[in-house]
PDB file of N, CA and C in Angstrom:
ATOM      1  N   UNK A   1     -38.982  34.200 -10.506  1.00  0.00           N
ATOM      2  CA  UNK A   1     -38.942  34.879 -11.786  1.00  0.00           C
ATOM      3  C   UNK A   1     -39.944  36.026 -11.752  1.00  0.00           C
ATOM      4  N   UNK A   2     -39.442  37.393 -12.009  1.00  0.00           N
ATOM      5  CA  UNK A   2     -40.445  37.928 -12.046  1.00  0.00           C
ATOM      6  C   UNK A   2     -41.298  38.310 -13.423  1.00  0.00           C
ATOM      7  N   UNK A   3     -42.445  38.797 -13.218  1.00  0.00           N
ATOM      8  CA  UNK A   3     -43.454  38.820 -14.200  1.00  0.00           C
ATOM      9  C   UNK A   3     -42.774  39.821 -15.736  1.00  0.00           C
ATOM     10  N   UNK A   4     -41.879  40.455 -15.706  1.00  0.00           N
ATOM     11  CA  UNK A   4     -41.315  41.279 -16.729  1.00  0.00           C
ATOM     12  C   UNK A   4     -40.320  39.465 -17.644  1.00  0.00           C
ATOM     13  N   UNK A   5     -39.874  39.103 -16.708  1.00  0.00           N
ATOM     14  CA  UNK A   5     -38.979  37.862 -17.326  1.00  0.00           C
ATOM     15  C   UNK A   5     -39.629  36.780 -17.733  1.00  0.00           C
ATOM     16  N   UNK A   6     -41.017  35.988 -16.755  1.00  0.00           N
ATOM     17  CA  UNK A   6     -41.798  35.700 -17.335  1.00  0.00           C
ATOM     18  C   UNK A   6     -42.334  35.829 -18.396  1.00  0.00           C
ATOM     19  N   UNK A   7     -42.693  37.432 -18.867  1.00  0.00           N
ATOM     20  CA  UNK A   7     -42.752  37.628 -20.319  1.00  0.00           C
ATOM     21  C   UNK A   7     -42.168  37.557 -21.002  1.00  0.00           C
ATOM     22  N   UNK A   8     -41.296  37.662 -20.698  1.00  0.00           N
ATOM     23  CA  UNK A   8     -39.992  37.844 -22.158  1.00  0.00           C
ATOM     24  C   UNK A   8     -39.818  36.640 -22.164  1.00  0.00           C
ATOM     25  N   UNK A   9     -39.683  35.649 -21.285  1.00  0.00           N
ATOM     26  CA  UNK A   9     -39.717  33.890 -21.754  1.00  0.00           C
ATOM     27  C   UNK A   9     -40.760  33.440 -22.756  1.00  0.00           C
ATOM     28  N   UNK A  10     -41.722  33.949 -22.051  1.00  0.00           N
ATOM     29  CA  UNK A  10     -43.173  33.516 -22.972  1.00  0.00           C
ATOM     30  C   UNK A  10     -43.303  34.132 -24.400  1.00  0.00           C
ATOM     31  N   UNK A  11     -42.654  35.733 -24.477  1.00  0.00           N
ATOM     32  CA  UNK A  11     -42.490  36.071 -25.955  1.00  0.00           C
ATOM     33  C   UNK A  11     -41.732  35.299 -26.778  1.00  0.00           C
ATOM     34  N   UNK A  12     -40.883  34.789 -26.347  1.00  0.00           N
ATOM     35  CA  UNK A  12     -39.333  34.644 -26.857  1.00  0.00           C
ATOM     36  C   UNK A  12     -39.672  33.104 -27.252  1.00  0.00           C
ATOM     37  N   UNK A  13     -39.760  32.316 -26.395  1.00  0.00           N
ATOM     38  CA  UNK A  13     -40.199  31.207 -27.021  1.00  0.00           C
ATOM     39  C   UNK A  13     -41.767  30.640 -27.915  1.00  0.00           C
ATOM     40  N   UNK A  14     -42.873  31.607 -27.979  1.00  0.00           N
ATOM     41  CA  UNK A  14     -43.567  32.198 -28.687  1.00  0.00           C
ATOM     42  C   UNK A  14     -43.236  32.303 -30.244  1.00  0.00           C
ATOM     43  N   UNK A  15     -42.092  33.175 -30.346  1.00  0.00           N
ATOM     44  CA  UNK A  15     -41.766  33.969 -31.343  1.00  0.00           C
ATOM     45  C   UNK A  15     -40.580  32.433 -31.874  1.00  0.00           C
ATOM     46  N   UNK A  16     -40.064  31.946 -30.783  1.00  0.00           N
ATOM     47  CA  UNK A  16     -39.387  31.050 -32.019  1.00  0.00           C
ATOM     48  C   UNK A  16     -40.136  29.588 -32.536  1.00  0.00           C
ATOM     49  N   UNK A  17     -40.912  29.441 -31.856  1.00  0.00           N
ATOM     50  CA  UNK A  17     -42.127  28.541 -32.273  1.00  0.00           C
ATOM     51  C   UNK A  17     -42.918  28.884 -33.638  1.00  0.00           C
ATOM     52  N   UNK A  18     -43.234  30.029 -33.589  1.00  0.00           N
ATOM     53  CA  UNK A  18     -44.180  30.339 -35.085  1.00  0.00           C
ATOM     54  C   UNK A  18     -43.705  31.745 -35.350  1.00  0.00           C
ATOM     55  N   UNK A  19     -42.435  32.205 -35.441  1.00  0.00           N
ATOM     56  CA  UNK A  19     -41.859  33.661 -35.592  1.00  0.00           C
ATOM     57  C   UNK A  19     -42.876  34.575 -36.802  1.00  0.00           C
ATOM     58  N   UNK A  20     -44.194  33.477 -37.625  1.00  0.00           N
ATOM     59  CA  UNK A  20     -44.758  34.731 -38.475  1.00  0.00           C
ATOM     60  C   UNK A  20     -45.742  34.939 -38.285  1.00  0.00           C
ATOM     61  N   UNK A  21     -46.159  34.412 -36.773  1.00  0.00           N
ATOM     62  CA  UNK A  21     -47.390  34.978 -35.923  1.00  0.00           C
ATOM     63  C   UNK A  21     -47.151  36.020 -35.005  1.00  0.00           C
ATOM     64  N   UNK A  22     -46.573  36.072 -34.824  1.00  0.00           N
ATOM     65  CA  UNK A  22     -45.572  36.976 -33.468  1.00  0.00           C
ATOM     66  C   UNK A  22     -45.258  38.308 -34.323  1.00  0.00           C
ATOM     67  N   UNK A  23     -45.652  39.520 -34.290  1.00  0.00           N
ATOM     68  CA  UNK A  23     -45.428  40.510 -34.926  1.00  0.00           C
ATOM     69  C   UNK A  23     -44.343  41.437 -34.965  1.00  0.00           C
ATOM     70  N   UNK A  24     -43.381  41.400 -33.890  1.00  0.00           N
ATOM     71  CA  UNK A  24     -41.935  41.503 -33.609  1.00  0.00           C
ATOM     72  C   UNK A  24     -40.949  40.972 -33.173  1.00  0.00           C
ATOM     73  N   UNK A  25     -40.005  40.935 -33.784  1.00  0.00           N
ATOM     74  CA  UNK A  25     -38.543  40.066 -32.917  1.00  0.00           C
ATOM     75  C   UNK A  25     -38.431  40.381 -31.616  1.00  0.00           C
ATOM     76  N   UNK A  26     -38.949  41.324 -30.999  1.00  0.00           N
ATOM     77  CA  UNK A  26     -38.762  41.965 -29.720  1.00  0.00           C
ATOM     78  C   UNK A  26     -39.387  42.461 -29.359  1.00  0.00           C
ATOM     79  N   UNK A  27     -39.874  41.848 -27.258  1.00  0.00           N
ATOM     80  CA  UNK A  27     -41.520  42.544 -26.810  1.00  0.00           C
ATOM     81  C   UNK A  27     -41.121  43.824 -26.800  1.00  0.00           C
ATOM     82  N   UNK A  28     -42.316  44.784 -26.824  1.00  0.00           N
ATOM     83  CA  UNK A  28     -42.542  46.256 -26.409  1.00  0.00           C
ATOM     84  C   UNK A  28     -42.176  46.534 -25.121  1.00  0.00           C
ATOM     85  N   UNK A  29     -41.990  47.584 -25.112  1.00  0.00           N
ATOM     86  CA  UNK A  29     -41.391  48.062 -23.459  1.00  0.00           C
ATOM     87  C   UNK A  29     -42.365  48.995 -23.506  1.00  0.00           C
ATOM     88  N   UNK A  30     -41.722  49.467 -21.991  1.00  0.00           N
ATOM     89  CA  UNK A  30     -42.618  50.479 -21.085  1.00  0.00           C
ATOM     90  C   UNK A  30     -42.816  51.782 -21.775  1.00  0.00           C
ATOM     91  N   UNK A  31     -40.927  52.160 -21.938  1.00  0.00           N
ATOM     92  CA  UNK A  31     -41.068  53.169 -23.178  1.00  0.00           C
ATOM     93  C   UNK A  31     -42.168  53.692 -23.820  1.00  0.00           C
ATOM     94  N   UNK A  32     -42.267  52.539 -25.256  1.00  0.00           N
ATOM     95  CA  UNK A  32     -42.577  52.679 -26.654  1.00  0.00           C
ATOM     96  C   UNK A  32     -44.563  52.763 -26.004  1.00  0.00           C
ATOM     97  N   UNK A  33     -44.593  52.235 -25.516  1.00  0.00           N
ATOM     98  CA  UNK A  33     -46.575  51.679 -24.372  1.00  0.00           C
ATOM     99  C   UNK A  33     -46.795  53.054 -24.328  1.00  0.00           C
ATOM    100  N   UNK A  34     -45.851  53.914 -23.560  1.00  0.00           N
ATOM    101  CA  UNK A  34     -45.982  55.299 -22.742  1.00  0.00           C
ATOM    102  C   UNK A  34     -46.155  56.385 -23.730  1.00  0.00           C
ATOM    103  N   UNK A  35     -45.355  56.301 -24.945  1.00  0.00           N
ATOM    104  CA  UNK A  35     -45.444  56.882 -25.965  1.00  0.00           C
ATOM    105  C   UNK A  35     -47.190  57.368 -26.690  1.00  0.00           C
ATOM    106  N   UNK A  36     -47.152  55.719 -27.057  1.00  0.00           N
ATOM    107  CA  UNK A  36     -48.344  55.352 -27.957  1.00  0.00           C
ATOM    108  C   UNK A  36     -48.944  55.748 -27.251  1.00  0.00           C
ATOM    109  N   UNK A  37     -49.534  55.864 -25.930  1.00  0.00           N
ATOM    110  CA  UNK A  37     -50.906  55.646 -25.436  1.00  0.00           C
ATOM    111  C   UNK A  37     -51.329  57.188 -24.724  1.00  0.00           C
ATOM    112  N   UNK A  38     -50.331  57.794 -25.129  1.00  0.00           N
ATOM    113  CA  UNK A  38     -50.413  59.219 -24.386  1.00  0.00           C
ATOM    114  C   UNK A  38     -51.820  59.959 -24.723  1.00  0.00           C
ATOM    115  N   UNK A  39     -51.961  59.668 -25.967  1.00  0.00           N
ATOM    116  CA  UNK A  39     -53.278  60.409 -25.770  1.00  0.00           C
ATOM    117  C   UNK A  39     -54.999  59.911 -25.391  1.00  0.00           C
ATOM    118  N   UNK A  40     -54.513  58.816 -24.922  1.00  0.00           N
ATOM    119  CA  UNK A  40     -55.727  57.907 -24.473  1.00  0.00           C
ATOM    120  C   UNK A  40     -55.986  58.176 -22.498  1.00  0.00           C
ATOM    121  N   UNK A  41     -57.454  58.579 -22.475  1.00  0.00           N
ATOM    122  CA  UNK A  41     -57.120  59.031 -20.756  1.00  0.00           C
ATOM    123  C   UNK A  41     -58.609  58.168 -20.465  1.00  0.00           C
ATOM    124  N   UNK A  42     -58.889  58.145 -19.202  1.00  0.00           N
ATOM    125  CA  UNK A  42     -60.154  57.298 -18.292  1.00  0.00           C
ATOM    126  C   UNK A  42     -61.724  57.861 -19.330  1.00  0.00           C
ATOM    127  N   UNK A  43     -61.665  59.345 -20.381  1.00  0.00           N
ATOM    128  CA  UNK A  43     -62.439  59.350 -20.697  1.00  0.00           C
ATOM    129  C   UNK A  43     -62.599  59.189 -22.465  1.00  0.00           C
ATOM    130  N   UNK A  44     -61.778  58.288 -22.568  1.00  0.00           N
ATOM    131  CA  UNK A  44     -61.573  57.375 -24.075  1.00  0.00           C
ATOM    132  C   UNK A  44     -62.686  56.855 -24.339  1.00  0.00           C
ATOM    133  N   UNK A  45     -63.294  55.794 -23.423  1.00  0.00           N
ATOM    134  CA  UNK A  45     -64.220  54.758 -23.372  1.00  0.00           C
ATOM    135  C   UNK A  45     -63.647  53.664 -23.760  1.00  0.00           C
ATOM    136  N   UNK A  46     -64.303  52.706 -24.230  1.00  0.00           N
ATOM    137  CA  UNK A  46     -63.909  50.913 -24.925  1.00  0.00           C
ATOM    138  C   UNK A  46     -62.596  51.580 -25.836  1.00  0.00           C
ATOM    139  N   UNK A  47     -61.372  50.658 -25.255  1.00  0.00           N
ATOM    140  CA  UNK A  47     -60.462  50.483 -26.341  1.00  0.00           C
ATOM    141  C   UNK A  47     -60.343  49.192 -26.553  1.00  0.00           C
ATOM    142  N   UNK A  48     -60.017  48.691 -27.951  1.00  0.00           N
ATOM    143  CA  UNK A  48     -59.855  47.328 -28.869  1.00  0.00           C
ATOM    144  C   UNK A  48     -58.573  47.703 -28.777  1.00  0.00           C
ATOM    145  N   UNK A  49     -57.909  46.281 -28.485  1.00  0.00           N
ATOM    146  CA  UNK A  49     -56.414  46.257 -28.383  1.00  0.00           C
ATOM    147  C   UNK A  49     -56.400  45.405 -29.262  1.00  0.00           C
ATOM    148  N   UNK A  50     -55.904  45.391 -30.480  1.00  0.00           N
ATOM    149  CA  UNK A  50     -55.246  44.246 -31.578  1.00  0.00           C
ATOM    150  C   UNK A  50     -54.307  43.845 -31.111  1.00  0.00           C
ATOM    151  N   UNK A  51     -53.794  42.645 -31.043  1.00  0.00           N
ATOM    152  CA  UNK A  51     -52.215  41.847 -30.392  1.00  0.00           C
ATOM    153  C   UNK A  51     -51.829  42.550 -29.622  1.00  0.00           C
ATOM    154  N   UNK A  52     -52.332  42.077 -28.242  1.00  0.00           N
ATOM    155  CA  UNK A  52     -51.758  42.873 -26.616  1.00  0.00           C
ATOM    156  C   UNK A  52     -50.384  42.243 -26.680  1.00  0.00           C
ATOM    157  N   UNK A  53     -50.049  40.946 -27.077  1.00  0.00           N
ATOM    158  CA  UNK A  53     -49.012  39.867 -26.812  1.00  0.00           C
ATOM    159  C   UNK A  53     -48.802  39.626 -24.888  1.00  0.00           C
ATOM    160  N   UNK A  54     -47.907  40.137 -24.639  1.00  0.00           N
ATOM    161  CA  UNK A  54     -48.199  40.225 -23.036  1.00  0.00           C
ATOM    162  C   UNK A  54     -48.734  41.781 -22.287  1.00  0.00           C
ATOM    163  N   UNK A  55     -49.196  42.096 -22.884  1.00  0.00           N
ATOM    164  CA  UNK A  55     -49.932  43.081 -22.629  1.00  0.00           C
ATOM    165  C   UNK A  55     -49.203  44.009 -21.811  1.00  0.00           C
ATOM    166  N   UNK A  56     -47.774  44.519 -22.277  1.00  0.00           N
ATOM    167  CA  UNK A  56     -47.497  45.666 -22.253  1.00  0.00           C
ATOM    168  C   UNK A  56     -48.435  46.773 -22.518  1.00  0.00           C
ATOM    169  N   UNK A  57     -49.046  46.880 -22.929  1.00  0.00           N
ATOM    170  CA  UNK A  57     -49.476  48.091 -23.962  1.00  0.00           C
ATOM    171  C   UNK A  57     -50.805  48.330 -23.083  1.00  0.00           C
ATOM    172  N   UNK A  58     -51.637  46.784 -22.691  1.00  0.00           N
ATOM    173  CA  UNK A  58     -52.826  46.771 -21.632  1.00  0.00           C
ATOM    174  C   UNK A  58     -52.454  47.332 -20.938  1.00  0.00           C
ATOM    175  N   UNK A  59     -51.073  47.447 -20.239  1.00  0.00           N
ATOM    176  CA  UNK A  59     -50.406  48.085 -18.710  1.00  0.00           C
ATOM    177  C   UNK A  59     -50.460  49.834 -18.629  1.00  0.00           C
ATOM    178  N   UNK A  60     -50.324  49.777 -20.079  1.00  0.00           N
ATOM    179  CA  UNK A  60     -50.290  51.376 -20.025  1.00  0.00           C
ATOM    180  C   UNK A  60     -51.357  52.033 -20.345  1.00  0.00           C
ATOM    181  N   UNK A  61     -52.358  51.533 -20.641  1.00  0.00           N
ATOM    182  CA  UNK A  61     -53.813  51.656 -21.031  1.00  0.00           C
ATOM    183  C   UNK A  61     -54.780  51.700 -19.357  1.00  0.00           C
ATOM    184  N   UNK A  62     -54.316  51.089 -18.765  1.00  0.00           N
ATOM    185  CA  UNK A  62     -54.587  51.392 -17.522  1.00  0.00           C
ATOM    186  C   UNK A  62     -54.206  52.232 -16.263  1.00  0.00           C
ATOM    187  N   UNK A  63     -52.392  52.082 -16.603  1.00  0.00           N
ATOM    188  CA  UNK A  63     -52.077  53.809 -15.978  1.00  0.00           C
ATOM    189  C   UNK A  63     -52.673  54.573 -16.541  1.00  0.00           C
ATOM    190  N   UNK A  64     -53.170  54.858 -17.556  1.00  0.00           N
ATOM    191  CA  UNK A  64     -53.623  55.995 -18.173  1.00  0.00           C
ATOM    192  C   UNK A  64     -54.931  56.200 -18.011  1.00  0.00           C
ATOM    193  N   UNK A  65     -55.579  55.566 -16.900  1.00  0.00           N
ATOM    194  CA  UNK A  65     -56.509  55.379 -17.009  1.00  0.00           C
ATOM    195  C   UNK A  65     -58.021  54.861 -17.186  1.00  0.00           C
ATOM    196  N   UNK A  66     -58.104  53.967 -17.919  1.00  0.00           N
ATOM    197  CA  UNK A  66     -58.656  53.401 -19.148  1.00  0.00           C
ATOM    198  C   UNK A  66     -59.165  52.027 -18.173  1.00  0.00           C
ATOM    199  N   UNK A  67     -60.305  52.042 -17.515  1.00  0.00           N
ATOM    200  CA  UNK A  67     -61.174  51.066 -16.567  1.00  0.00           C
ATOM    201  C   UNK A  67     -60.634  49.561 -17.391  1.00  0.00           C
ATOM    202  N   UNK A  68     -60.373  48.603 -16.673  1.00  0.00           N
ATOM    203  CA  UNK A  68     -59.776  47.293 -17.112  1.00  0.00           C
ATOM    204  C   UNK A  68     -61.264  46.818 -18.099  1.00  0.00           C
ATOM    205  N   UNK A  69     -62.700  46.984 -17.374  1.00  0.00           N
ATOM    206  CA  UNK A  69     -64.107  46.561 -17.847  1.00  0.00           C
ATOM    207  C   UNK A  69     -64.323  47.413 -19.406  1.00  0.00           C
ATOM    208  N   UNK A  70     -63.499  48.495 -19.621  1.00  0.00           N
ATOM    209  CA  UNK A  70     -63.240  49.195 -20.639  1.00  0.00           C
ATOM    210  C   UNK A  70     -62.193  48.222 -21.939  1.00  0.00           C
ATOM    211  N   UNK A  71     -61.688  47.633 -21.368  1.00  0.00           N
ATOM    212  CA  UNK A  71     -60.670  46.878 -22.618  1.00  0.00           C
ATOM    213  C   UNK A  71     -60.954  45.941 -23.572  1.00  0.00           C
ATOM    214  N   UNK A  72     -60.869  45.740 -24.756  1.00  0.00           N
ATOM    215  CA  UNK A  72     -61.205  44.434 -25.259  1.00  0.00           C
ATOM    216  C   UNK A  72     -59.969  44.152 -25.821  1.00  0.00           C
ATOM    217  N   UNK A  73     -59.077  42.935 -25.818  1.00  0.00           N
ATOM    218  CA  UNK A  73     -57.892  42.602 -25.974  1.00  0.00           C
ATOM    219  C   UNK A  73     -58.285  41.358 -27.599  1.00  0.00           C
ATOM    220  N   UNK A  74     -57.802  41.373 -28.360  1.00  0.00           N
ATOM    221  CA  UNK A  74     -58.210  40.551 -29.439  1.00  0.00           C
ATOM    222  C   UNK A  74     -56.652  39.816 -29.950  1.00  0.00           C
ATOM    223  N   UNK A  75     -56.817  38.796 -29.149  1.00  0.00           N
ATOM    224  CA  UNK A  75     -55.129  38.138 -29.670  1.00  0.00           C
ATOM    225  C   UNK A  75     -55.569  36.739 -30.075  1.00  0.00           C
ATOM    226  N   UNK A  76     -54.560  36.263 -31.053  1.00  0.00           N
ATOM    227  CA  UNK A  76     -54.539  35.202 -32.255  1.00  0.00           C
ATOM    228  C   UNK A  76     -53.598  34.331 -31.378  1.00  0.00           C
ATOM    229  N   UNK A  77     -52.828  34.703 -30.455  1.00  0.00           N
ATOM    230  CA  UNK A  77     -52.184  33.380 -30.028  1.00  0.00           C
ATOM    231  C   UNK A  77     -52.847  32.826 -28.591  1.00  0.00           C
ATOM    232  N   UNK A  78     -52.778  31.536 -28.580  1.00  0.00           N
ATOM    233  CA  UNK A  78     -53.637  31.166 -27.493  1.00  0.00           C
ATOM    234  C   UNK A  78     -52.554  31.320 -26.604  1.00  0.00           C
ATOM    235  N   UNK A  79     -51.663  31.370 -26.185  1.00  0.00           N
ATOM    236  CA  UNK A  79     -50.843  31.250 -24.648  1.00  0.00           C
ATOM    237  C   UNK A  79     -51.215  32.430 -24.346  1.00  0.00           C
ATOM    238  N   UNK A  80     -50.521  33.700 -25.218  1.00  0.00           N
ATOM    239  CA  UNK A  80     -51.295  34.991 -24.850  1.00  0.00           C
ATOM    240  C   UNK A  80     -52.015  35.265 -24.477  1.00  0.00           C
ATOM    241  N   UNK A  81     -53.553  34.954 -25.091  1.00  0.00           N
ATOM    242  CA  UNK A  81     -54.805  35.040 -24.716  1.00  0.00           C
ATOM    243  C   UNK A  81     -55.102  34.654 -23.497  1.00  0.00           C
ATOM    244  N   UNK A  82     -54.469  33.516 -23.489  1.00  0.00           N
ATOM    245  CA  UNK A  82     -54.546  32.394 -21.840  1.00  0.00           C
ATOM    246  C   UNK A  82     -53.518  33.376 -21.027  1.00  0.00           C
ATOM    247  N   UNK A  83     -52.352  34.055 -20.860  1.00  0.00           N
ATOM    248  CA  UNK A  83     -52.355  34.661 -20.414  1.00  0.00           C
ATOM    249  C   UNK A  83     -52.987  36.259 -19.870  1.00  0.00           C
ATOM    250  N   UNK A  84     -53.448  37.143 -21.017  1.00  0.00           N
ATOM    251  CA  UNK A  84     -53.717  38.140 -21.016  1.00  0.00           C
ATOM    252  C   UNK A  84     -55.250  37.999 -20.042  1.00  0.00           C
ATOM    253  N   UNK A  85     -56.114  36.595 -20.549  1.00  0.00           N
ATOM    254  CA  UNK A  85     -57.397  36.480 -19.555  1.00  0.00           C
ATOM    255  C   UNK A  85     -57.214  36.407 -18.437  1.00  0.00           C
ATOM    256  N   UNK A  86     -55.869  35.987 -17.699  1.00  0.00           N
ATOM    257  CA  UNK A  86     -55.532  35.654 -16.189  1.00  0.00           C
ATOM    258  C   UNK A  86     -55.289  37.050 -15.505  1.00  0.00           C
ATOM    259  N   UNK A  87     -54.549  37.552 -16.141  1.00  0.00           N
ATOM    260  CA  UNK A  87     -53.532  38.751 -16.155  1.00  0.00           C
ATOM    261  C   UNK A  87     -54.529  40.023 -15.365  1.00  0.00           C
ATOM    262  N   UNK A  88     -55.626  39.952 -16.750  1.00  0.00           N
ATOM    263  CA  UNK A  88     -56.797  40.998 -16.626  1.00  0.00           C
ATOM    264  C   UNK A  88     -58.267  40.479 -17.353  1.00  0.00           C
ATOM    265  N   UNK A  89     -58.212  39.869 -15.753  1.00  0.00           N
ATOM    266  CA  UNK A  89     -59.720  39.282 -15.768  1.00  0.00           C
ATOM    267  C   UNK A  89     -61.102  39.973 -15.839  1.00  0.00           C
ATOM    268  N   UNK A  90     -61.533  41.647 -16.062  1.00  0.00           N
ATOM    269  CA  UNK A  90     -62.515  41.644 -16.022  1.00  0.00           C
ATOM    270  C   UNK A  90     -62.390  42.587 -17.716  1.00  0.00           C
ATOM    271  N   UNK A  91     -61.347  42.438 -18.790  1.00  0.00           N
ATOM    272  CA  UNK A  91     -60.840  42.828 -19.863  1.00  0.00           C
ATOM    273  C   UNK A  91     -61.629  41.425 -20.341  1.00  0.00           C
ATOM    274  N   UNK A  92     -62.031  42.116 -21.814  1.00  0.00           N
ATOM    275  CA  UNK A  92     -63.045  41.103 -22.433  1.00  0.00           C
ATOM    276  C   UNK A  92     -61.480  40.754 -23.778  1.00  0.00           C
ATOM    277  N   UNK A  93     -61.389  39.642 -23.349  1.00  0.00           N
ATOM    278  CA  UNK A  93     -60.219  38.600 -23.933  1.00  0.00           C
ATOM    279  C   UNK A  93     -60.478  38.140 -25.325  1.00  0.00           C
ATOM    280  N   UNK A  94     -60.739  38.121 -26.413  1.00  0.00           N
ATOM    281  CA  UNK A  94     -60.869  37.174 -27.315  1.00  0.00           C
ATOM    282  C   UNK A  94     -59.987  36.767 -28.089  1.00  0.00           C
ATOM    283  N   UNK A  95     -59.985  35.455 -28.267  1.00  0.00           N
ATOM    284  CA  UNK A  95     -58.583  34.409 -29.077  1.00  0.00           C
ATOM    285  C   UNK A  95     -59.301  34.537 -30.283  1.00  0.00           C
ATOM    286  N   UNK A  96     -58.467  35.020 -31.743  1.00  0.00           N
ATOM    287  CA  UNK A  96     -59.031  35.115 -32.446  1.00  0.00           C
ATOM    288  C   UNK A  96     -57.763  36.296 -33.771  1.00  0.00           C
ATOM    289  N   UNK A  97     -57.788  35.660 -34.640  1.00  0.00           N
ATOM    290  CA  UNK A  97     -57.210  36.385 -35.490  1.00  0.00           C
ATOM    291  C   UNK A  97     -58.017  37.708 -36.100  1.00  0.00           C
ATOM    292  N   UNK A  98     -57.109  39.166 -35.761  1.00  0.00           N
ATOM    293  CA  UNK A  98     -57.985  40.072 -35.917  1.00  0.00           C
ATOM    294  C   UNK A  98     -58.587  40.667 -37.095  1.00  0.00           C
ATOM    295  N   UNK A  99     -58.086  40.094 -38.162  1.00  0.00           N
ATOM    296  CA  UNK A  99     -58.305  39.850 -39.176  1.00  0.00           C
ATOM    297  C   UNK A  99     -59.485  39.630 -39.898  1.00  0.00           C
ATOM    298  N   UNK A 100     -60.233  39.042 -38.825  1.00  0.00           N
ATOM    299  CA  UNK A 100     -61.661  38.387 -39.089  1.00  0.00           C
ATOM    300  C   UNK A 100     -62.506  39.009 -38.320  1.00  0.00           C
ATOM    301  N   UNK A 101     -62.176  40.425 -37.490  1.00  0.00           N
ATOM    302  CA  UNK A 101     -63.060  41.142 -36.353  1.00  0.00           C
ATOM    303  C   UNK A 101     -64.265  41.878 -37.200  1.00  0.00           C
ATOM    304  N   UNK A 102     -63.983  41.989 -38.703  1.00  0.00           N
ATOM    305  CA  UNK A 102     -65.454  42.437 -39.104  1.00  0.00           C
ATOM    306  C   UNK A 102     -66.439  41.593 -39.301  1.00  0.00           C
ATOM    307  N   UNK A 103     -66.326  40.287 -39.402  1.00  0.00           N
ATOM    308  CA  UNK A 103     -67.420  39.467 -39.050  1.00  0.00           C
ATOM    309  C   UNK A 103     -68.094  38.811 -37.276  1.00  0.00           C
ATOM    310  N   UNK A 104     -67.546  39.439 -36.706  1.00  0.00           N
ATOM    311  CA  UNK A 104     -67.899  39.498 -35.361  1.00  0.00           C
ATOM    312  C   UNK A 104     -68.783  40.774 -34.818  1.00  0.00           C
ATOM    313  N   UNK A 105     -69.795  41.015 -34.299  1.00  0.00           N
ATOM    314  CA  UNK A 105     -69.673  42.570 -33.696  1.00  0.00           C
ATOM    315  C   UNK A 105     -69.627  42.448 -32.316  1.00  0.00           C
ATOM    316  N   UNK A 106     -68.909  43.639 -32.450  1.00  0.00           N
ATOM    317  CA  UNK A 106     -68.471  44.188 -30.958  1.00  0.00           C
ATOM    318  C   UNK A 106     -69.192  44.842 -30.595  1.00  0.00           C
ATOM    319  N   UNK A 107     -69.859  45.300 -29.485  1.00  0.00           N
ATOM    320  CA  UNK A 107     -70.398  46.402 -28.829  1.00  0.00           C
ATOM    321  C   UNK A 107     -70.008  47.013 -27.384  1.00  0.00           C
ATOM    322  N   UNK A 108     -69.461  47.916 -27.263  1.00  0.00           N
ATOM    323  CA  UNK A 108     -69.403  48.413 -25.982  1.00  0.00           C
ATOM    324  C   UNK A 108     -70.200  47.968 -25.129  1.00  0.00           C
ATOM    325  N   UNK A 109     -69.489  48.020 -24.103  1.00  0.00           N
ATOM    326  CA  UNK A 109     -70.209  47.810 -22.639  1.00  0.00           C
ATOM    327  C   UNK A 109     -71.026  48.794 -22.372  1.00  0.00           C
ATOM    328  N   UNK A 110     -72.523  48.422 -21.968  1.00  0.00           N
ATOM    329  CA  UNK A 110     -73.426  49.473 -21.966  1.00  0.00           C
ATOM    330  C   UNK A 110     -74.043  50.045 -22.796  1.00  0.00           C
ATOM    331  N   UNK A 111     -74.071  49.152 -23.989  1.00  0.00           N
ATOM    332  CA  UNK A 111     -74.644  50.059 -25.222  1.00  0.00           C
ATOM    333  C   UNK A 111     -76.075  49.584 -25.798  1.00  0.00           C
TER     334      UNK A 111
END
């Protein structure tokens, strides 16, 4: 199985497990990633990713540039999370509804 189908298993049954945690009926593609992220390049610094889900969107954040030690990924579902930490291990992972990120602080790496 490869890792594109892998995801879409893991979205898909995800999404029909708790469909009003899951923020779309359908993962993001390469497309819509390539779009969004166009104006983000290696000299962005720290990006906060709210719901990577399978981290499409991480994928294109890194063609583009954007140092993996640069990422902070903030996802509410734990398989995700448990995936997205495997995925991109030196991306600072947190399980956690983002909802609640103003009582946390964040600080860049290096600051």
């Amino acid at each position: 199985m490869t890792s594109r189908t892998a995801d879409a298993v893991l979205f898909f049954r995800t999404w029909l497990s708790a469909p009003l945690q899951v923020a779309s009926v359908t993962p993001s593609g390469r497309a819509l990633s390539s779009l969004i992220t166009i104006e983000i390049s290696a000299d962005t610094g720290t990006v906060i990713e709210l719901g990577p889900g399978t981290g499409v969107f991480t994928e294109a954040l890194l063609e583009r540039g954007v140092a993996e030690s640069n990422l902070v990924l903030v996802e509410y579902n734990t398989d995700f999370a448990g995936q997205l930490s495997h995925r991109f291990p030196k991306a600072g992972t947190i399980q956690m509804d983002a909802a609640k990120l103003r009582k946390l602080l964040l600080q860049a790496p290096g600051c």
